[in-house]
PDB file of N, CA and C in Angstrom:
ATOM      1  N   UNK A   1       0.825  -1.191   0.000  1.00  0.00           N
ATOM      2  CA  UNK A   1       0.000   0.000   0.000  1.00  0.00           C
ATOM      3  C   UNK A   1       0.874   1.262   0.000  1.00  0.00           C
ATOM      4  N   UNK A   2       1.793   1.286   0.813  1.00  0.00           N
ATOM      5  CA  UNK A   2       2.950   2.711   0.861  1.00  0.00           C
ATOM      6  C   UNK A   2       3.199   2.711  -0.554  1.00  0.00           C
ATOM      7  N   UNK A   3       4.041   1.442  -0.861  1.00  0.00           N
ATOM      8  CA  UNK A   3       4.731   1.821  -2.547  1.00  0.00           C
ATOM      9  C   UNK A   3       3.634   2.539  -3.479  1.00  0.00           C
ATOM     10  N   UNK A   4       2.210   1.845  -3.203  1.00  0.00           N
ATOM     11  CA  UNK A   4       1.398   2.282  -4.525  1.00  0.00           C
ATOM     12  C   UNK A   4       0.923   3.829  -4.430  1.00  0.00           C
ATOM     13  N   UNK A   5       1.291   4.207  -3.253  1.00  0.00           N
ATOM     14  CA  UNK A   5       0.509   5.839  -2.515  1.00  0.00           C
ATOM     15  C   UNK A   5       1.964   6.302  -3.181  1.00  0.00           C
ATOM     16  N   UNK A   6       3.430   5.861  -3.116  1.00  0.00           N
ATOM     17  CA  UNK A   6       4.411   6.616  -3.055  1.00  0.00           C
ATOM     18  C   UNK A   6       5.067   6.560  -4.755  1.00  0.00           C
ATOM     19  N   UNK A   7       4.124   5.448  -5.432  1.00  0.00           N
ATOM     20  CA  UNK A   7       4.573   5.516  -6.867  1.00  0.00           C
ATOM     21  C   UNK A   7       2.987   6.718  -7.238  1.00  0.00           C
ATOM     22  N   UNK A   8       2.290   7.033  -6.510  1.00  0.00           N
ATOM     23  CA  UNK A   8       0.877   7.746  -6.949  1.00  0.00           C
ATOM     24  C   UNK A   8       1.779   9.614  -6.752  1.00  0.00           C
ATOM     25  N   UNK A   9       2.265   9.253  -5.480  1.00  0.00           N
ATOM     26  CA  UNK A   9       2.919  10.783  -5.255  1.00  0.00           C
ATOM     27  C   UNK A   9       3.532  11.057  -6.494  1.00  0.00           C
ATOM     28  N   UNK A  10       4.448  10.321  -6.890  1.00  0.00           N
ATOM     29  CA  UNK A  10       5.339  10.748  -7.989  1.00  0.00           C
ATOM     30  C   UNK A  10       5.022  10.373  -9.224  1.00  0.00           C
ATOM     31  N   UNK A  11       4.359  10.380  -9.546  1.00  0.00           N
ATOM     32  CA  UNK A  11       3.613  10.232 -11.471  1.00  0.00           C
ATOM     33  C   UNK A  11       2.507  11.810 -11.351  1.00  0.00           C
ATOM     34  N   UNK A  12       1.990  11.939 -10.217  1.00  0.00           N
ATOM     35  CA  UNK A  12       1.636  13.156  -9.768  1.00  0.00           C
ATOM     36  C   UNK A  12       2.592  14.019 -10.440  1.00  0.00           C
ATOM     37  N   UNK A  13       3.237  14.022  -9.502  1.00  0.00           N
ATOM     38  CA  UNK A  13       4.741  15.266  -9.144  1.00  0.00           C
ATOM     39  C   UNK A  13       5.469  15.264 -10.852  1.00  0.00           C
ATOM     40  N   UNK A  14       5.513  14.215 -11.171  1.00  0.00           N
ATOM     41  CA  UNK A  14       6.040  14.248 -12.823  1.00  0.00           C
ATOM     42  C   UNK A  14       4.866  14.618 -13.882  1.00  0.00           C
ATOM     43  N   UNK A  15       3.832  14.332 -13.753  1.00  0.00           N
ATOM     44  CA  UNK A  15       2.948  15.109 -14.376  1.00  0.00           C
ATOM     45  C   UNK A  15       2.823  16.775 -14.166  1.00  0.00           C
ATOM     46  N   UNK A  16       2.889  17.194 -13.241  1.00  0.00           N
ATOM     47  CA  UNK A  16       3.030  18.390 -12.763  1.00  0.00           C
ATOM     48  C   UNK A  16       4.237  18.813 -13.620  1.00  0.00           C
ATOM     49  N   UNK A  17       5.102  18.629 -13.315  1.00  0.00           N
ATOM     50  CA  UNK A  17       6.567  18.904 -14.037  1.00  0.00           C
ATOM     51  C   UNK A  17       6.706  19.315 -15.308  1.00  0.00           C
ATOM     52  N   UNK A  18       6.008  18.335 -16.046  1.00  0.00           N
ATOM     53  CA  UNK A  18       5.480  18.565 -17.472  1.00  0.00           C
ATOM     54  C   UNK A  18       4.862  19.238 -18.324  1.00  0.00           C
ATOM     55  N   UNK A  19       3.776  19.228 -17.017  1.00  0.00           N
ATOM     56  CA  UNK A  19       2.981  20.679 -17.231  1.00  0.00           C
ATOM     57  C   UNK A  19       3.631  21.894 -17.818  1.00  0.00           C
ATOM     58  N   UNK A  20       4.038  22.088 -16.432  1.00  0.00           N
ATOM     59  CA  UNK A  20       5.160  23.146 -15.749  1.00  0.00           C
ATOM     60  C   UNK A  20       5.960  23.729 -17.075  1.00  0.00           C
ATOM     61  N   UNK A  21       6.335  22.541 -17.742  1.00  0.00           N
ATOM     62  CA  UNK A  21       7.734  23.032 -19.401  1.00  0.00           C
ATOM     63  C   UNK A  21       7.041  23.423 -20.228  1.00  0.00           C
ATOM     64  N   UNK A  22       5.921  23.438 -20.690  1.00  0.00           N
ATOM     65  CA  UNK A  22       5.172  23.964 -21.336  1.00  0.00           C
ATOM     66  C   UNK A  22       4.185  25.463 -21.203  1.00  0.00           C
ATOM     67  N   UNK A  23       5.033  26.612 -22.016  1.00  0.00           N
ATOM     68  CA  UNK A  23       5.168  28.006 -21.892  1.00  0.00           C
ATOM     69  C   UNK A  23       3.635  28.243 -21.946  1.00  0.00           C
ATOM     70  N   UNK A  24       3.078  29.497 -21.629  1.00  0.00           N
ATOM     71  CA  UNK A  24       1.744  29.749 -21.520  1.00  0.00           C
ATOM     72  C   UNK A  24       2.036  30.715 -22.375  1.00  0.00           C
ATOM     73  N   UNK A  25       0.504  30.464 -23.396  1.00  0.00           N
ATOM     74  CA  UNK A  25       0.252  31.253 -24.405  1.00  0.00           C
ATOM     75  C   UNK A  25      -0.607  31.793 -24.618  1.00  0.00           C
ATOM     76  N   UNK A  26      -0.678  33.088 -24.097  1.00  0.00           N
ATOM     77  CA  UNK A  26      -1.716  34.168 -23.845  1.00  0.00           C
ATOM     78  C   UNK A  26      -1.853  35.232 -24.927  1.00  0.00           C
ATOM     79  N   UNK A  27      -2.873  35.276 -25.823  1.00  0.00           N
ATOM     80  CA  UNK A  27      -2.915  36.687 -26.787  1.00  0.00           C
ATOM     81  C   UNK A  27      -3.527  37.769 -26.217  1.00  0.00           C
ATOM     82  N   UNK A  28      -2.712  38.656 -26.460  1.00  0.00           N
ATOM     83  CA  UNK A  28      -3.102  40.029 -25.952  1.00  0.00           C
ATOM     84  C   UNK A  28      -4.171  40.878 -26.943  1.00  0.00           C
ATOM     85  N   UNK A  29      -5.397  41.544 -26.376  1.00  0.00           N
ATOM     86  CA  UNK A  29      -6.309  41.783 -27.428  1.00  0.00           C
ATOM     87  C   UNK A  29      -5.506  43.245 -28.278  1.00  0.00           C
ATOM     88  N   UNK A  30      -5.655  43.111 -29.254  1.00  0.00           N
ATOM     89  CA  UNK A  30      -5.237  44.113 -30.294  1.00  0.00           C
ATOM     90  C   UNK A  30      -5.609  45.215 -29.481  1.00  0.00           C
ATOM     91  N   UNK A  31      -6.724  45.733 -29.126  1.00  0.00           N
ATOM     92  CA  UNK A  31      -7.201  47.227 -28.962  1.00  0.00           C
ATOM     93  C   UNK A  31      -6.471  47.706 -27.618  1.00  0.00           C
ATOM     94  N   UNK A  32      -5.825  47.162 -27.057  1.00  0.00           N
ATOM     95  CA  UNK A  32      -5.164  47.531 -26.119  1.00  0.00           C
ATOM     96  C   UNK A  32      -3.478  47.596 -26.265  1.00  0.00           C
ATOM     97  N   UNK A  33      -3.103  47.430 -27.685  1.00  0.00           N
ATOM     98  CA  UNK A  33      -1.636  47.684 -27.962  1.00  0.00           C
ATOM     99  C   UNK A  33      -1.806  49.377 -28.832  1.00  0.00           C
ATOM    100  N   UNK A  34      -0.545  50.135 -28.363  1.00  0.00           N
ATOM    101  CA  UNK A  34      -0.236  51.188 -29.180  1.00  0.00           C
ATOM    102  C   UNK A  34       0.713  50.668 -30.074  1.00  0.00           C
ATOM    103  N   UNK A  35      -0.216  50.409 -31.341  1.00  0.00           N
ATOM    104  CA  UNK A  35       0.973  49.803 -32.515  1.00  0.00           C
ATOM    105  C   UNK A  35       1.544  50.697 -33.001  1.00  0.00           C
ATOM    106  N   UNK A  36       1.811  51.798 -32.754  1.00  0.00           N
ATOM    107  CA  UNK A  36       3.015  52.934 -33.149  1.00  0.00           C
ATOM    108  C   UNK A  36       4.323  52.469 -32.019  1.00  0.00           C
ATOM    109  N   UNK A  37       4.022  52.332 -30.557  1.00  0.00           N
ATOM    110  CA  UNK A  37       5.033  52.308 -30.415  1.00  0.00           C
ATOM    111  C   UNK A  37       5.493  50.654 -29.435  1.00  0.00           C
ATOM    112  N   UNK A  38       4.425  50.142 -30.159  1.00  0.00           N
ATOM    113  CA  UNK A  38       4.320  48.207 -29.570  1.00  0.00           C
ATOM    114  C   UNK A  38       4.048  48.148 -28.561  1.00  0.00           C
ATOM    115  N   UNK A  39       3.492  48.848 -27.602  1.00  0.00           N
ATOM    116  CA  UNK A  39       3.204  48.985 -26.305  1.00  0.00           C
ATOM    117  C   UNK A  39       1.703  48.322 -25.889  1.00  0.00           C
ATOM    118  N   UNK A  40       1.717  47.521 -25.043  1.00  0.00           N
ATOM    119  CA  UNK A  40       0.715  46.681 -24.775  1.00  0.00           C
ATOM    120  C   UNK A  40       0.037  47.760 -22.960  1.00  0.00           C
ATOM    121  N   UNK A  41      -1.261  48.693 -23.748  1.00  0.00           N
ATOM    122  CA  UNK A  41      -1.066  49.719 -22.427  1.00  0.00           C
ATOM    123  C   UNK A  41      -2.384  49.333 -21.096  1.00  0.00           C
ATOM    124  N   UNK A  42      -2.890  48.209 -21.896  1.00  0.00           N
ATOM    125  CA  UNK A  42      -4.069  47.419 -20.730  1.00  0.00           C
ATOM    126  C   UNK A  42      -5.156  48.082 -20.285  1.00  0.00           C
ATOM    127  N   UNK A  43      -5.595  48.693 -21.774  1.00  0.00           N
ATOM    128  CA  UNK A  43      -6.690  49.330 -21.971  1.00  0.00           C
ATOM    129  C   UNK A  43      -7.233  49.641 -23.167  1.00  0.00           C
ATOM    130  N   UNK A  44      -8.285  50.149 -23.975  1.00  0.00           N
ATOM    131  CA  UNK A  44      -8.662  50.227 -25.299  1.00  0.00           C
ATOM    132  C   UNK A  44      -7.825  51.273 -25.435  1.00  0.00           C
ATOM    133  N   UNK A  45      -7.585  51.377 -26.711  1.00  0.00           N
ATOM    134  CA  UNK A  45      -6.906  52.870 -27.591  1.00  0.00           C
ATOM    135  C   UNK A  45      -7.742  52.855 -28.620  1.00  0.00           C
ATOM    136  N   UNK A  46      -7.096  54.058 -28.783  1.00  0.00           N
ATOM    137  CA  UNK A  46      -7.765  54.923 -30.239  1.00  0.00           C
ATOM    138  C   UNK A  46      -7.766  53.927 -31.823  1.00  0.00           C
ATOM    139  N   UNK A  47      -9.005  53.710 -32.173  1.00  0.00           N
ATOM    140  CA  UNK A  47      -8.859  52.273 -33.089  1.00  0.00           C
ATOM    141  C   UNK A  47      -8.866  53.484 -34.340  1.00  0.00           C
ATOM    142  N   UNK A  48      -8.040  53.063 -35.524  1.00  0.00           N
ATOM    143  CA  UNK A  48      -7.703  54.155 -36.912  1.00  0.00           C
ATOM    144  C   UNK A  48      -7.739  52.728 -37.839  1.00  0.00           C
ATOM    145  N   UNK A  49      -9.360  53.697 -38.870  1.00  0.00           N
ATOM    146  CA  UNK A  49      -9.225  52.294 -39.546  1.00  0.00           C
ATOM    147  C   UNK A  49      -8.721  52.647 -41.061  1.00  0.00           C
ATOM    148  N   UNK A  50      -7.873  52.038 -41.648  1.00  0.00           N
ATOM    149  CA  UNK A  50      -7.123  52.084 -42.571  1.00  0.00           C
ATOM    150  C   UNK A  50      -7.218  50.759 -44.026  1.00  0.00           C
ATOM    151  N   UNK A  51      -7.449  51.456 -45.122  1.00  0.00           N
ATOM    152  CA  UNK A  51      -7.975  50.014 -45.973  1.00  0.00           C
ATOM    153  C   UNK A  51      -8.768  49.178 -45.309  1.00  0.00           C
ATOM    154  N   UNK A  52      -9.653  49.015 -44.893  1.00  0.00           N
ATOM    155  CA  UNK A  52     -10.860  48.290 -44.090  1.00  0.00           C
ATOM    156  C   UNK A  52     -10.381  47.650 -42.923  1.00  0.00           C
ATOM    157  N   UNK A  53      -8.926  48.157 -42.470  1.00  0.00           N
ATOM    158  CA  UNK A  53      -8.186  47.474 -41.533  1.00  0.00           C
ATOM    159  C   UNK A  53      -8.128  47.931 -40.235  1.00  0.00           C
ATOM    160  N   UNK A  54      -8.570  47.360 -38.772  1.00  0.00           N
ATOM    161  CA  UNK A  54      -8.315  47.940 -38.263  1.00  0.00           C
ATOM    162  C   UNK A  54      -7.015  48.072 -36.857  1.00  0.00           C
ATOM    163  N   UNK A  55      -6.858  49.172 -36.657  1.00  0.00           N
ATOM    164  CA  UNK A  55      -5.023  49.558 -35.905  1.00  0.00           C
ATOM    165  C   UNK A  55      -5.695  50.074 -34.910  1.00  0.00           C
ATOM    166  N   UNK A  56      -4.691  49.969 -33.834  1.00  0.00           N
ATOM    167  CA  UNK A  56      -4.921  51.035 -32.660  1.00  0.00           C
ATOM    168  C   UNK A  56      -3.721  51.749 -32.224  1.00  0.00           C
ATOM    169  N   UNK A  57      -3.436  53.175 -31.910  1.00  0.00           N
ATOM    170  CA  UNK A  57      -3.173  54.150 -31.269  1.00  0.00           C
ATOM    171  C   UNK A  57      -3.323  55.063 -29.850  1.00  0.00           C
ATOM    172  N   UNK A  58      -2.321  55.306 -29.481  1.00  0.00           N
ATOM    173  CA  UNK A  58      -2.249  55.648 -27.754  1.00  0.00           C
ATOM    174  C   UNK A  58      -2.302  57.072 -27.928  1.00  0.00           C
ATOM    175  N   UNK A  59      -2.401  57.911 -28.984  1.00  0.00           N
ATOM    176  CA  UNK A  59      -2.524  59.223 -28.674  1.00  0.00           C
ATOM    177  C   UNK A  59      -2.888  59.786 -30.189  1.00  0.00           C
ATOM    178  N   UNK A  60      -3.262  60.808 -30.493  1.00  0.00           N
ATOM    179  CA  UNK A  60      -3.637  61.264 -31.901  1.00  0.00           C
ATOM    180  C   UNK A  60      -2.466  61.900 -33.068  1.00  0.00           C
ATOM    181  N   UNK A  61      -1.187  61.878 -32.314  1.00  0.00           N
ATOM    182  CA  UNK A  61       0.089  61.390 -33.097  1.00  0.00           C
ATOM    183  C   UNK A  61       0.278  60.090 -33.440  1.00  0.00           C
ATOM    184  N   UNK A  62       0.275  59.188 -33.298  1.00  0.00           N
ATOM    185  CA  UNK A  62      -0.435  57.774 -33.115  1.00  0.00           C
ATOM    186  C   UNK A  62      -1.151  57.535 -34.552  1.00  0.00           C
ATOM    187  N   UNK A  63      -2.365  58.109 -34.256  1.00  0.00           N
ATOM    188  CA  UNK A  63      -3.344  57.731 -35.402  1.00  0.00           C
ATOM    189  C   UNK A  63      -2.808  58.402 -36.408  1.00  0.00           C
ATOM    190  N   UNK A  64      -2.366  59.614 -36.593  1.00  0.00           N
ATOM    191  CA  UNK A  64      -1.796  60.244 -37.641  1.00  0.00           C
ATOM    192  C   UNK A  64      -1.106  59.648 -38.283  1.00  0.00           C
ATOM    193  N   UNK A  65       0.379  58.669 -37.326  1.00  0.00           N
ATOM    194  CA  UNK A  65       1.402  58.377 -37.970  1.00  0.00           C
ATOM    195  C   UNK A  65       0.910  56.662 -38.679  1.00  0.00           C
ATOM    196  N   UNK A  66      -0.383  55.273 -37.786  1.00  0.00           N
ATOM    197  CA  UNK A  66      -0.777  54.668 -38.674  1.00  0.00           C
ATOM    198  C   UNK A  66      -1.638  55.367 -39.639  1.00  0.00           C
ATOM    199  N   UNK A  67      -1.902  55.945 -40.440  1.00  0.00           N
ATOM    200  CA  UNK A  67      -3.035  56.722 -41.278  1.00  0.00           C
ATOM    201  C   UNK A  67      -1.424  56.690 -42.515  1.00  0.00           C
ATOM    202  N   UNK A  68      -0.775  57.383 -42.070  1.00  0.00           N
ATOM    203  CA  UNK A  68       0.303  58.214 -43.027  1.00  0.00           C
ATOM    204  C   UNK A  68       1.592  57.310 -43.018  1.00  0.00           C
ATOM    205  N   UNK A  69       1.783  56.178 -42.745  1.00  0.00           N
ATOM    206  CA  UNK A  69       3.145  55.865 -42.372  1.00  0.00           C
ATOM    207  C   UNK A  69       2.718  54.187 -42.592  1.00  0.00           C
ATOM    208  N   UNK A  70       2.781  53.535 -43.686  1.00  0.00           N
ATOM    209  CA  UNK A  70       2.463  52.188 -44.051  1.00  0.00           C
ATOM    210  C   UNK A  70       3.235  51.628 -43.164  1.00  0.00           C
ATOM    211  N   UNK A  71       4.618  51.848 -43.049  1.00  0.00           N
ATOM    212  CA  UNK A  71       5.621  50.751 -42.276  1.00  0.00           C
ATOM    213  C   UNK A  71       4.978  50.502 -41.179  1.00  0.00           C
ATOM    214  N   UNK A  72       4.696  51.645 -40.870  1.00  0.00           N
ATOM    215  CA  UNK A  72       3.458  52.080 -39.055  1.00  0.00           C
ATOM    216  C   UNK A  72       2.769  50.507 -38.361  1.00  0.00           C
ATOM    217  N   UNK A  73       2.161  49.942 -40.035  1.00  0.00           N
ATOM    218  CA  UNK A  73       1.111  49.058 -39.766  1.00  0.00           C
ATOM    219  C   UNK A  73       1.863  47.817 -40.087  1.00  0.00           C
ATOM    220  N   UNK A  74       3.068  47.251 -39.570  1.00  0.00           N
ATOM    221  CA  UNK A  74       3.662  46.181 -39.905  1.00  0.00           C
ATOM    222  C   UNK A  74       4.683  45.780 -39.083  1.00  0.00           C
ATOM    223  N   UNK A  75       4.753  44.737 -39.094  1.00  0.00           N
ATOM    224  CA  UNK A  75       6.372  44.214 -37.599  1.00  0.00           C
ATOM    225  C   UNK A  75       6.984  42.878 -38.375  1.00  0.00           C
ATOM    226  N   UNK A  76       7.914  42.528 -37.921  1.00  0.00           N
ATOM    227  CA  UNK A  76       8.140  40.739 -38.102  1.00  0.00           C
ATOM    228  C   UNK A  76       8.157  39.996 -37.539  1.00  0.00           C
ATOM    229  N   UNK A  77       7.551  38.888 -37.226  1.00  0.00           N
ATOM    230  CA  UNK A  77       7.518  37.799 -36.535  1.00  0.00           C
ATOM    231  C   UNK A  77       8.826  37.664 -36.127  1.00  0.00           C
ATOM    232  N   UNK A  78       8.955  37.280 -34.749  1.00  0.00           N
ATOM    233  CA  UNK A  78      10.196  37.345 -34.159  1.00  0.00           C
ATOM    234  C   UNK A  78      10.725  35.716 -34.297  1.00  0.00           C
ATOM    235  N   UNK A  79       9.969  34.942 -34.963  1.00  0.00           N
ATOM    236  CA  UNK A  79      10.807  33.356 -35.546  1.00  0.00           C
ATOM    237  C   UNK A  79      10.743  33.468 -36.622  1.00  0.00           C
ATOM    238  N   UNK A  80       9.986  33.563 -37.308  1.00  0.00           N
ATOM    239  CA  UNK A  80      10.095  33.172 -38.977  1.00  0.00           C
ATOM    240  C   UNK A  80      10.848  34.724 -40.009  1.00  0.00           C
ATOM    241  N   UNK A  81      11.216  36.325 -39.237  1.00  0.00           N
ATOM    242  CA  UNK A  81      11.161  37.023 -39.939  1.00  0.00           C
ATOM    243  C   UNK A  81      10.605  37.696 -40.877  1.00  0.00           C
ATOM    244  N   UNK A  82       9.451  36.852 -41.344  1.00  0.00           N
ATOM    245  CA  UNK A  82       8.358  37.588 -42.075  1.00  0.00           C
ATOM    246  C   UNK A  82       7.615  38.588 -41.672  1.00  0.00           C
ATOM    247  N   UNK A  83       7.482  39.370 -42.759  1.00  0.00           N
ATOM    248  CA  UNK A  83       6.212  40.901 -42.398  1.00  0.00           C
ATOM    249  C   UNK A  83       4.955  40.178 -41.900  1.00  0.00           C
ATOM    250  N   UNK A  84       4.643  41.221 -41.017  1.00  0.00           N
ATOM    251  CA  UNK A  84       2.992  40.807 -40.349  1.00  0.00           C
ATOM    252  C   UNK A  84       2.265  41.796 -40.607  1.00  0.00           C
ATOM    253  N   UNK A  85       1.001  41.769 -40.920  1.00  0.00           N
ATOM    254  CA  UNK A  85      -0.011  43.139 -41.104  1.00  0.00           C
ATOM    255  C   UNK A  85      -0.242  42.956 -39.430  1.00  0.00           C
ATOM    256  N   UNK A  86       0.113  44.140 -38.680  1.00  0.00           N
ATOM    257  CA  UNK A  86      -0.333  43.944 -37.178  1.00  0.00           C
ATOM    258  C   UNK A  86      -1.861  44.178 -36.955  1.00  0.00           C
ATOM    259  N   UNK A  87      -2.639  44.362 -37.707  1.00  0.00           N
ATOM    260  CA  UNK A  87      -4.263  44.500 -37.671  1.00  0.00           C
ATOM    261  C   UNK A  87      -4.649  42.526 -37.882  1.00  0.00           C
ATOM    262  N   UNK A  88      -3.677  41.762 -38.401  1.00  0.00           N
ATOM    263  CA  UNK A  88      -4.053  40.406 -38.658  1.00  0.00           C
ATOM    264  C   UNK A  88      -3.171  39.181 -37.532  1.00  0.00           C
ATOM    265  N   UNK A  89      -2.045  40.177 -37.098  1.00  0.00           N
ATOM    266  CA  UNK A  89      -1.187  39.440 -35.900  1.00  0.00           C
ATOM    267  C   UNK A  89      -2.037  38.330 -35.091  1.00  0.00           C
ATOM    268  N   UNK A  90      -1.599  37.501 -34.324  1.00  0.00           N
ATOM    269  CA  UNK A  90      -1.237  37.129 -33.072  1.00  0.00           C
ATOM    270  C   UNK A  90      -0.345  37.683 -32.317  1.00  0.00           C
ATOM    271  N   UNK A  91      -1.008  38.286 -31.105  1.00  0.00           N
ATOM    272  CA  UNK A  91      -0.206  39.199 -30.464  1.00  0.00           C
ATOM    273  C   UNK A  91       0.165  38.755 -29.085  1.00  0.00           C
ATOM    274  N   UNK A  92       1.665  38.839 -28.740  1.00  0.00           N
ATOM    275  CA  UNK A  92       1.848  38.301 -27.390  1.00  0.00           C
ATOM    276  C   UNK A  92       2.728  39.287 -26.708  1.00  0.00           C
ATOM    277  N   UNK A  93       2.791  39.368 -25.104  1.00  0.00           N
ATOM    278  CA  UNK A  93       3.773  40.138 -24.607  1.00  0.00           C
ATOM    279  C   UNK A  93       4.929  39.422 -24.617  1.00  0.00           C
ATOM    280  N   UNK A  94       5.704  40.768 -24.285  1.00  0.00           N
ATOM    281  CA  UNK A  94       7.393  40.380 -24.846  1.00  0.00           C
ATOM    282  C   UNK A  94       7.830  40.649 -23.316  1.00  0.00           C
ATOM    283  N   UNK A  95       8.739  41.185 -23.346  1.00  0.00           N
ATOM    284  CA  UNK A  95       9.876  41.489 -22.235  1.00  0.00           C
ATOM    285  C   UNK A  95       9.346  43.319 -22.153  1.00  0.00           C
ATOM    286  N   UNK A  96       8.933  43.569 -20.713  1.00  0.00           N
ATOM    287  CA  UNK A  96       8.691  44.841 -20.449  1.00  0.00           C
ATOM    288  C   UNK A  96       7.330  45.637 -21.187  1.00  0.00           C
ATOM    289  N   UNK A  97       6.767  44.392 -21.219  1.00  0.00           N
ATOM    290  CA  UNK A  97       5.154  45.198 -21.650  1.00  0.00           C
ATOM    291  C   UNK A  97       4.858  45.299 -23.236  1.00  0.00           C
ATOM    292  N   UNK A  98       6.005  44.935 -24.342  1.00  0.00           N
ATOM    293  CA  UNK A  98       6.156  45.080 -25.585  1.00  0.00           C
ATOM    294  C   UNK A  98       5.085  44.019 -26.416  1.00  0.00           C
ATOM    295  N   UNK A  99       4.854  44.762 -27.201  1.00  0.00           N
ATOM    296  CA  UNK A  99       3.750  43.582 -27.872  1.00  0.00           C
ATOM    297  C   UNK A  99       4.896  42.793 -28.950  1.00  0.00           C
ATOM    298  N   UNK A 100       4.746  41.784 -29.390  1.00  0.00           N
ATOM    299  CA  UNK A 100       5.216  40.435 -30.319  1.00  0.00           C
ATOM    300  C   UNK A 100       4.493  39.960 -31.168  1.00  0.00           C
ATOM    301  N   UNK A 101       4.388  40.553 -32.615  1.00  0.00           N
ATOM    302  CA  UNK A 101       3.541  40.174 -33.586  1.00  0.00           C
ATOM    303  C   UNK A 101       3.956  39.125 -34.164  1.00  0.00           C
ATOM    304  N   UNK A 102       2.929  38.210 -34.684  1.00  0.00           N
ATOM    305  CA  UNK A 102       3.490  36.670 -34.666  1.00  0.00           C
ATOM    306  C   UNK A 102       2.468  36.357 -35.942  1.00  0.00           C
ATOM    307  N   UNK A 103       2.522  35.734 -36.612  1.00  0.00           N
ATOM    308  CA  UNK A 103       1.544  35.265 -37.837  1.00  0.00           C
ATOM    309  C   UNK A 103       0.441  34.269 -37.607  1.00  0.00           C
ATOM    310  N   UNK A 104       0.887  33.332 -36.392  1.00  0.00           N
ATOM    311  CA  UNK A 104      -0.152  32.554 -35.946  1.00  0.00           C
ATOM    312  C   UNK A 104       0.020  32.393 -34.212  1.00  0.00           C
ATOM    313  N   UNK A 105      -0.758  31.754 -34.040  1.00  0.00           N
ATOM    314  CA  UNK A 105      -0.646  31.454 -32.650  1.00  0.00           C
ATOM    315  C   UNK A 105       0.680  30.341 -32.447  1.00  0.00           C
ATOM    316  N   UNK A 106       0.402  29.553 -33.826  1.00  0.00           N
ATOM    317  CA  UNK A 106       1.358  28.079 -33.737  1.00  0.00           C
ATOM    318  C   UNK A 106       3.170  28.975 -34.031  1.00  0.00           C
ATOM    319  N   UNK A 107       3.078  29.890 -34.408  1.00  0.00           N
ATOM    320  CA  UNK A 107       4.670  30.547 -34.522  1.00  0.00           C
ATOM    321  C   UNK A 107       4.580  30.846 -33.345  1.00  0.00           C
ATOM    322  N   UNK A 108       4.139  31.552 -32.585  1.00  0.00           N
ATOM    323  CA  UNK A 108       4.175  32.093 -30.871  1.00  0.00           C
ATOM    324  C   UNK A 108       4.418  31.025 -29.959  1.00  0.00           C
ATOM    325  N   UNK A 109       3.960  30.100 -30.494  1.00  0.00           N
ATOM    326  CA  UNK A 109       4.319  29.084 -29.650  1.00  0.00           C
ATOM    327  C   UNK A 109       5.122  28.361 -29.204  1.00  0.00           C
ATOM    328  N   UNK A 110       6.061  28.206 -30.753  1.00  0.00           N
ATOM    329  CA  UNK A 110       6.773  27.699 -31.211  1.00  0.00           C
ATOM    330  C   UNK A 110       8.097  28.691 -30.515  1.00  0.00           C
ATOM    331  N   UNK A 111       8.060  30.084 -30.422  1.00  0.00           N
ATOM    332  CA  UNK A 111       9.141  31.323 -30.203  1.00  0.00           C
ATOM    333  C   UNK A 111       9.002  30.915 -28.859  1.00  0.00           C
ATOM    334  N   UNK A 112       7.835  30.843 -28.307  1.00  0.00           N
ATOM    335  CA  UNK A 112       7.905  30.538 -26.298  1.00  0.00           C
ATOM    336  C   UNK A 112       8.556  29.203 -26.098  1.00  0.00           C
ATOM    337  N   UNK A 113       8.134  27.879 -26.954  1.00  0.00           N
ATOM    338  CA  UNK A 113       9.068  26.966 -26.659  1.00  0.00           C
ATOM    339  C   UNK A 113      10.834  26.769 -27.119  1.00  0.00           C
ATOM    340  N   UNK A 114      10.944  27.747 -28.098  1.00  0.00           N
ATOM    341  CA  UNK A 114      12.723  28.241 -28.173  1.00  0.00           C
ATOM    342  C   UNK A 114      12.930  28.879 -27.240  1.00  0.00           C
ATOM    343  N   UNK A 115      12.794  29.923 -26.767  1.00  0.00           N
ATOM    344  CA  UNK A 115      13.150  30.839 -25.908  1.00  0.00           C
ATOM    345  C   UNK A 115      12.791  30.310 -24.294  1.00  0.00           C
ATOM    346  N   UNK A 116      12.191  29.545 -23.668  1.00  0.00           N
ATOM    347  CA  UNK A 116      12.386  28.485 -22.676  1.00  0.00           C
ATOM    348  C   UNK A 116      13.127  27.735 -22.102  1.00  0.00           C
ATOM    349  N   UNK A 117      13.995  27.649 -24.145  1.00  0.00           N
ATOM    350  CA  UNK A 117      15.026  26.502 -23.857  1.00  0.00           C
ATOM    351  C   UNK A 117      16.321  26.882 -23.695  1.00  0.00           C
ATOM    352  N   UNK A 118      16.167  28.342 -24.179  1.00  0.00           N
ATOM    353  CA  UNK A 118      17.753  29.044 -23.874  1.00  0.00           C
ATOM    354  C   UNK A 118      17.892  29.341 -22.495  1.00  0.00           C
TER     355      UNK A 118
END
C-alpha cells in the first residue's frame, strides 16, 4: 500500500513537471496595444481604420502616424522574420510590456518553446 501511494505521489509530481515546461500562451487583445510604439497599455486605444483594416493608437500622433506611415502598420515575426499586417497578428507580450507580432498562434508558440530553452 505505501509503494502504490508513493509511486501515486510521484507520477503526480512528474505530471506536474510537465505541465510546468510547457510556456503559456496568452494573446493580448489588439485594442489595447499602441501599434506605433508596440506597447501593450491594458486598456482600449484609439482604433484608426485604414484600408478596411483595423489599428490602434495611444494618442492622436499615433493615429496620424498609422493613417500616413504604411511601415506604421507592420512588424516581423520574431521566428520566422516575415512581415505581419499587425491588424491580422497574433499578439503576445514580450519582455517589459512590448507587444510580439506573430503570424499565428502556432509561430508564438513555437518562439515561447525556443526561448524556454535558452
Amino acid at each position: 500500500m505505501r509503494r502504490l501511494n508513493l509511486l501515486l505521489i510521484i507520477m503526480v509530481l512528474l505530471a506536474g513537471s510537465v505541465y510546468a515546461m510547457e510556456p503559456e500562451l496568452k494573446q493580448v487583445d489588439p485594442s489595447e496595444v499602441c501599434m506605433v510604439n508596440d506597447t501593450i497599455m491594458g486598456k482600449p486605444q484609439i482604433p484608426v481604420e485604414v484600408d478596411g483594416k483595423k489599428y490602434y493608437g495611444c494618442c492622436q500622433g499615433c493615429v496620424v502616424t498609422l493613417k500616413k506611415n504604411p511601415a506604421s502598420r507592420f512588424a516581423r515575426d520574431p521566428l520566422t522574420g516575415r512581415r505581419v499586417d499587425k491588424s491580422e497578428a497574433f499578439i503576445i507580450q514580450g519582455p517589459r510590456g512590448r507587444a510580439l507580432y506573430f503570424e499565428s498562434s502556432q509561430t508564438a508558440m513555437r518562439y515561447l518553446q525556443e526561448i524556454k530553452r535558452d
